[in-house]
Every structure is written in structure tokens, then in C-alpha cells.
Protein backbone atom coordinates (compact mmCIF):
# COMPACT_ATOMS: atom_id res chain seq x y z
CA UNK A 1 -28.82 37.00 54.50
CA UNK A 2 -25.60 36.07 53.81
CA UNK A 3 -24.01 36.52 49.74
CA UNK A 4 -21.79 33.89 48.03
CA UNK A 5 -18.40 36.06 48.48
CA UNK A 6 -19.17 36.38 52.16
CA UNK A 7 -19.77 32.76 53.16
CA UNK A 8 -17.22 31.47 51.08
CA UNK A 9 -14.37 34.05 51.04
CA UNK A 10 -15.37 36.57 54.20
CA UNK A 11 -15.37 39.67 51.71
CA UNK A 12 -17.86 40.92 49.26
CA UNK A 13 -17.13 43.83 46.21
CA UNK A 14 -19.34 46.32 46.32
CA UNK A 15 -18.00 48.57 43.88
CA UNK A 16 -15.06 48.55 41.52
CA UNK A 17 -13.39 50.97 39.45
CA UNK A 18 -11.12 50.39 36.37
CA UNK A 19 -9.05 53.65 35.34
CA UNK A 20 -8.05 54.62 32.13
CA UNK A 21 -4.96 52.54 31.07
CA UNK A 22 -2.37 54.50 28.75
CA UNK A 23 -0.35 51.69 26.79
CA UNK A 24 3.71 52.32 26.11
CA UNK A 25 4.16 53.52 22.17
CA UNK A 26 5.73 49.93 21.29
CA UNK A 27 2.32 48.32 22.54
CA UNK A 28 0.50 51.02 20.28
CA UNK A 29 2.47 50.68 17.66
CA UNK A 30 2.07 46.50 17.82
CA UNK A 31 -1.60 46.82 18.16
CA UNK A 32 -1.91 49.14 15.26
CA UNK A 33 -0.39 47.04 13.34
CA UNK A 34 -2.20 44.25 13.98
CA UNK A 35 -5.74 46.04 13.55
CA UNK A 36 -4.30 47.14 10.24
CA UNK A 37 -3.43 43.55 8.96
CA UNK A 38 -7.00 42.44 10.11
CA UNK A 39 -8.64 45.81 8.20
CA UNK A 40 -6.33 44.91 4.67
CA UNK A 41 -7.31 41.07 4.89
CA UNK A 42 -11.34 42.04 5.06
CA UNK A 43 -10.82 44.17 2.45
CA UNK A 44 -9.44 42.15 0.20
CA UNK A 45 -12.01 39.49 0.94
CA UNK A 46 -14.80 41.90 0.28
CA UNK A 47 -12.98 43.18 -2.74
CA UNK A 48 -12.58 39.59 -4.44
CA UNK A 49 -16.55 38.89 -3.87
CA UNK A 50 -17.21 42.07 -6.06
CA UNK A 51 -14.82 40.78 -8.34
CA UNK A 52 -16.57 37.20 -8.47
CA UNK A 53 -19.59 38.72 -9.03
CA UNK A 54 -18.57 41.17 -11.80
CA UNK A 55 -17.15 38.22 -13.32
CA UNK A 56 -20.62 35.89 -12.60
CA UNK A 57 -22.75 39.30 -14.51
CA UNK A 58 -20.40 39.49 -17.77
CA UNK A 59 -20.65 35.66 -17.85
CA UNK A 60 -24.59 35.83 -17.61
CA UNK A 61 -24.87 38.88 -19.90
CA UNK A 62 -22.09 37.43 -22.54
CA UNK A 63 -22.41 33.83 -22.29
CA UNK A 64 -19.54 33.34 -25.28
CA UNK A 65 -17.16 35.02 -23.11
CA UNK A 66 -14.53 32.97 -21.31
CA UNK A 67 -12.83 33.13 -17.84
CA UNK A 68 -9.81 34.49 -18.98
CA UNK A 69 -11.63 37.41 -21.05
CA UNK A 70 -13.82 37.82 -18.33
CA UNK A 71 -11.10 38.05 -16.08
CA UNK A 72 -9.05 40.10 -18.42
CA UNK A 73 -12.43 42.58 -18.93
CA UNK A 74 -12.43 43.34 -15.18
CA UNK A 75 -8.56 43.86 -14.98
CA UNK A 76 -9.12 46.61 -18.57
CA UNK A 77 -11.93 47.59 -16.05
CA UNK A 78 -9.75 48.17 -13.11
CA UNK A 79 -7.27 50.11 -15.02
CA UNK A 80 -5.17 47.19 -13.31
CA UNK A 81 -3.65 45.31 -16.78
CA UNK A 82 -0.47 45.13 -18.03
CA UNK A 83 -2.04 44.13 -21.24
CA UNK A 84 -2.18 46.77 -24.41
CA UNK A 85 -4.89 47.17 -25.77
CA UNK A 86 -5.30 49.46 -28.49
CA UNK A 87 -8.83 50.72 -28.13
CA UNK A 88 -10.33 53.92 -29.99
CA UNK A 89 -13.63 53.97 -29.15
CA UNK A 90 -16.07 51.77 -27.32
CA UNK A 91 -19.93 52.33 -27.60
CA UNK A 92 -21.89 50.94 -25.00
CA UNK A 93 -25.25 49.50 -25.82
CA UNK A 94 -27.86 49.99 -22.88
CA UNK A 95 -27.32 46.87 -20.78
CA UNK A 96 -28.05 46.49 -16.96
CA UNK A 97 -24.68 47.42 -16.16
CA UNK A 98 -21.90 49.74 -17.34
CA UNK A 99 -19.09 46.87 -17.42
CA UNK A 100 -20.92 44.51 -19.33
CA UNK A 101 -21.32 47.27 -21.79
CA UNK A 102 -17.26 47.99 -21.06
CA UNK A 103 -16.69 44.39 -21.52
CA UNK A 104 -18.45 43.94 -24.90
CA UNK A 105 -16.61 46.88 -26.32
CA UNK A 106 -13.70 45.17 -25.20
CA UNK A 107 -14.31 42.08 -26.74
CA UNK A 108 -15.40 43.26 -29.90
CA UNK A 109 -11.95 45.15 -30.09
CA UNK A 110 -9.98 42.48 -29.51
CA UNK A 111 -11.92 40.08 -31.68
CA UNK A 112 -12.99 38.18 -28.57
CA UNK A 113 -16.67 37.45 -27.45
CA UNK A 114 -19.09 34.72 -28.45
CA UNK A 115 -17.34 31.96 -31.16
């Protein structure tokens, strides 16, 4: 019986081997690089879901709360704000989740919250 690669092309590959290849440091470096843009970029994507859904929790926990003190709640949270805030003590009542407790305090403080 004669194969495909025979009839058409006389030859047939019975076995091939494929060494090791050891790129130059300039192609290294490049695709380092490039693996480390495509790592930062899914990080940040995964990071701003968490955010949103920090930000979906202290709106279903505190519905009085706005975007901007929700927003503002997650950046006190983050240690991330260049806002002052001038907090002595925050007690945390319960609640399904530590930030929403966070966030009340917060709000309280700054005379924020449901209006």
C-alpha cells in the first residue's frame, strides 16, 4: 500500500526530531517583556472585578451610600487615598463582611451614609 507522501511527493517522514532551541538574550529579554505586559493587564482586570464587586456588596448592605463614598470606602480600604480622614475609632457591627463594617465606620465619621 502506498501512503499520501509517497504517491504524491516520493518520500515519507517516519520520524522527526526537534532539539532544544536556546534563544539570543535580546529575544529573551523581548519575550519577557511581553509575557509580563500580558501577566500586569490580567491582573488588573481581575483586580477591578473585585473592586466592582466590593463596591456592588457596600451598595447592597448600605443602600444610602453613593458611588463616590462607595468608591471612596474601598480606596480608605485599600490604604490607596489621598484623602484625610481623621478617624479615631471605628466599631464594626457584625455584618457579612469586614468592609461593609469598614465602610459604615467610615461613613458615620465623615457624616456620610444614608440621607
Amino acid at each position: 500500500m502506498i501512503s499520501y507522501a509517497e504517491h504524491s511527493y516520493g518520500i515519507e517522514i517516519i520520524k522527526a526530531k526537534i532539539d532544544t532551541i536556546d534563544p539570543d538574550e535580546e529575544l529573551k529579554k523581548s519575550r519577557d517583556e511581553k509575557q509580563k505586559e500580558r501577566y500586569e493587564r490580567e491582573s488588573q482586570s481581575i483586580e477591578m472585578d473585585h473592586l466592582l464587586e466590593k463596591v456592588k456588596l457596600l451598595k447592597s448592605e448600605l443602600p444610602g451610600i453613593s458611588d463616590k463614598e462607595a468608591w471612596e470606602s474601598i480606596q480608605v480600604w485599600q490604604k490607596q487615598t489621598t484623602k484625610t480622614v481623621n478617624i479615631n475609632k471605628i466599631e464594626i457591627d457584625g455584618g457579612t463582611d469586614t468592609l461593609v463594617g469598614i465602610a459604615a465606620g467610615i461613613m458615620a465619621k465623615m457624616g456620610g451614609g444614608s440621607k
